[in-house]
Protein backbone atom coordinates (compact mmCIF):
# COMPACT_ATOMS: atom_id res chain seq x y z
CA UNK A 1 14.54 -17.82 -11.56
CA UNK A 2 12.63 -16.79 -8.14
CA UNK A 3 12.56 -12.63 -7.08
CA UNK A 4 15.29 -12.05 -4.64
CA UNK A 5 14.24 -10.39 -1.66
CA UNK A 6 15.08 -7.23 -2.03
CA UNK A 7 13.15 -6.83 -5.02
CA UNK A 8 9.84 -8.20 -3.11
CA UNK A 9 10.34 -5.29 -0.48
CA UNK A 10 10.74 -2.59 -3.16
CA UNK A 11 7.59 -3.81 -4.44
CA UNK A 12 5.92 -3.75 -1.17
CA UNK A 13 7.11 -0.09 -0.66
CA UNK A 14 5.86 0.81 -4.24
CA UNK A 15 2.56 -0.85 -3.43
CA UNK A 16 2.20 0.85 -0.04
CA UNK A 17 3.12 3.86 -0.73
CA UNK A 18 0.54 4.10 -3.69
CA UNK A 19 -2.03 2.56 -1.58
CA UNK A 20 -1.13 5.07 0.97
CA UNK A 21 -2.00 8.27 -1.54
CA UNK A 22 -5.32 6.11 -2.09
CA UNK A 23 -6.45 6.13 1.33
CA UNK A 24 -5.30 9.91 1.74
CA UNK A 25 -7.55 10.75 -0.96
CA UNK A 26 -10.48 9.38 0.75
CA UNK A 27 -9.73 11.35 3.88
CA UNK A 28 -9.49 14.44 1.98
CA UNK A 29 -12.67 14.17 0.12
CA UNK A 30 -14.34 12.81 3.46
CA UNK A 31 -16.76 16.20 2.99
CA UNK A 32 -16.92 16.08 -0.45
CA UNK A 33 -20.47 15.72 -2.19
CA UNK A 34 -20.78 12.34 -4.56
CA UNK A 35 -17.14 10.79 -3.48
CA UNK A 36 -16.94 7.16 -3.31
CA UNK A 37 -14.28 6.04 -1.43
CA UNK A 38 -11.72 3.78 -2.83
CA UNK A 39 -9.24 1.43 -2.40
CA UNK A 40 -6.71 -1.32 -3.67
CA UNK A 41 -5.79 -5.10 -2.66
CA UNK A 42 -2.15 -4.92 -1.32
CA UNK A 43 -2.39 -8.71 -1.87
CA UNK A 44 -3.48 -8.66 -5.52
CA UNK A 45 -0.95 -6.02 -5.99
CA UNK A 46 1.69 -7.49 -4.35
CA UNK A 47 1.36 -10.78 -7.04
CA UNK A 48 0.76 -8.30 -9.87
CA UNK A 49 3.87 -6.83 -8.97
CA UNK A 50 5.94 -9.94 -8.62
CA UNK A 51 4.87 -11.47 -11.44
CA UNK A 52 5.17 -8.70 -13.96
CA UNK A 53 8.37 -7.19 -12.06
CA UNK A 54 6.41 -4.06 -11.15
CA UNK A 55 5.31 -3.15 -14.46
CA UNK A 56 1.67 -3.95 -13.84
CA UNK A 57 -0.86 -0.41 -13.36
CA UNK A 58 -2.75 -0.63 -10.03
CA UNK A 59 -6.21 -2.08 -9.95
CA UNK A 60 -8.55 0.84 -7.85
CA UNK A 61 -11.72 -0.38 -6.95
CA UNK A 62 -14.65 1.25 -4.98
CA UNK A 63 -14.30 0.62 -1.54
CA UNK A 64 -17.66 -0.08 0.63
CA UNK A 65 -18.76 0.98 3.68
CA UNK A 66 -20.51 0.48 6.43
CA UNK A 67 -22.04 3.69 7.16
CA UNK A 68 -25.10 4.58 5.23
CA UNK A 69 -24.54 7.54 2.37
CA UNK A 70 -24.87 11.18 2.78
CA UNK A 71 -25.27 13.15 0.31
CA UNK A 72 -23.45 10.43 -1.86
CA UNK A 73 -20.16 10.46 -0.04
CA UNK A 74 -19.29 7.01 0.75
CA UNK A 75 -16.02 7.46 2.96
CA UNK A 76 -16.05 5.93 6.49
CA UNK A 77 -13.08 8.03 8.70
CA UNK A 78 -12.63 5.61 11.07
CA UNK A 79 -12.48 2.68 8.41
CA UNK A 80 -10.06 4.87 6.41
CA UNK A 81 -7.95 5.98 9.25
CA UNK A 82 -8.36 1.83 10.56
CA UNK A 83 -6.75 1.40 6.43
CA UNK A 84 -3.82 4.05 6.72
CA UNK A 85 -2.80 2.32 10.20
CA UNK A 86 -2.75 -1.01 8.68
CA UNK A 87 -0.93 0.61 5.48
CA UNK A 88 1.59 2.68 7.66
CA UNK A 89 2.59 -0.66 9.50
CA UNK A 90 3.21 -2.77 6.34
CA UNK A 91 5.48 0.34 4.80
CA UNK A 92 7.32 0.22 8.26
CA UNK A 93 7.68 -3.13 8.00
CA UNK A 94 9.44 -3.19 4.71
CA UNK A 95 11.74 -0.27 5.20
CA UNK A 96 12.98 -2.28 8.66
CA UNK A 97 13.30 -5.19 6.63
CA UNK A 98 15.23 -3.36 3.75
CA UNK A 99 17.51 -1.57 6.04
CA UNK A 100 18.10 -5.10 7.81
CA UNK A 101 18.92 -6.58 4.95
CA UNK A 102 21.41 -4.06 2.92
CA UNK A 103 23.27 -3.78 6.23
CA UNK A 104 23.67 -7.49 5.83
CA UNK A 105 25.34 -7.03 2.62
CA UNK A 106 27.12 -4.43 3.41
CA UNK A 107 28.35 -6.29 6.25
CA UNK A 108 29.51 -9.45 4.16
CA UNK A 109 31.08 -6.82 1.42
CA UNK A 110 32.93 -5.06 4.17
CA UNK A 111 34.43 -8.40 5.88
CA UNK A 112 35.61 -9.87 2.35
């Protein structure tokens, strides 16, 4: 039996929004001494998710950078910010997608 919809766009929330924390971690510890910057594949995560019906931990990874490192700190703010963009429009995506598609159901419930 195939995941219904609905349960593929609480999965993308889920995956966004802990992605999301990821990225905001970065940012915050843009200053600090030693950080490495990380990250996670929404991709990967998004079949993890599917697959094990979101029971699956999330896969963090070190994420790389362009910029050269000081003083250890690996974080790139405009890559980061460039991540939390991209992030911020997939989230948006799936809450106009969920709201779409419950008013949809409530729309068939309400004409029966």
């Amino acid at each position: 039996m195939g995941v219904d919809s609905l349960t593929i766009l609480q999965h993308m929330l889920d995956v966004t929004a802990f992605r999301h924390k990821v990225l905001t971690s970065n940012i915050a510890n843009a200053d600090t001494p030693g950080y490495k910057a990380k990250d996670i594949s929404f991709q990967k995560e998004m079949q993890n998710a599917v697959s094990s019906n979101g029971n699956a931990g999330y896969e963090i990874f070190e994420s790389r950078t362009t910029l050269p490192e000081r003083d250890g700190n690996s974080v790139n703010l405009d890559m980061e910010m460039a991540k939390v963009a991209e992030n911020t429009l997939l989230y948006d995506t799936a809450t106009e997608l969920m709201s779409m598609k419950i008013r949809m159901i409530k729309n068939v419930l309400t004409s029966q």
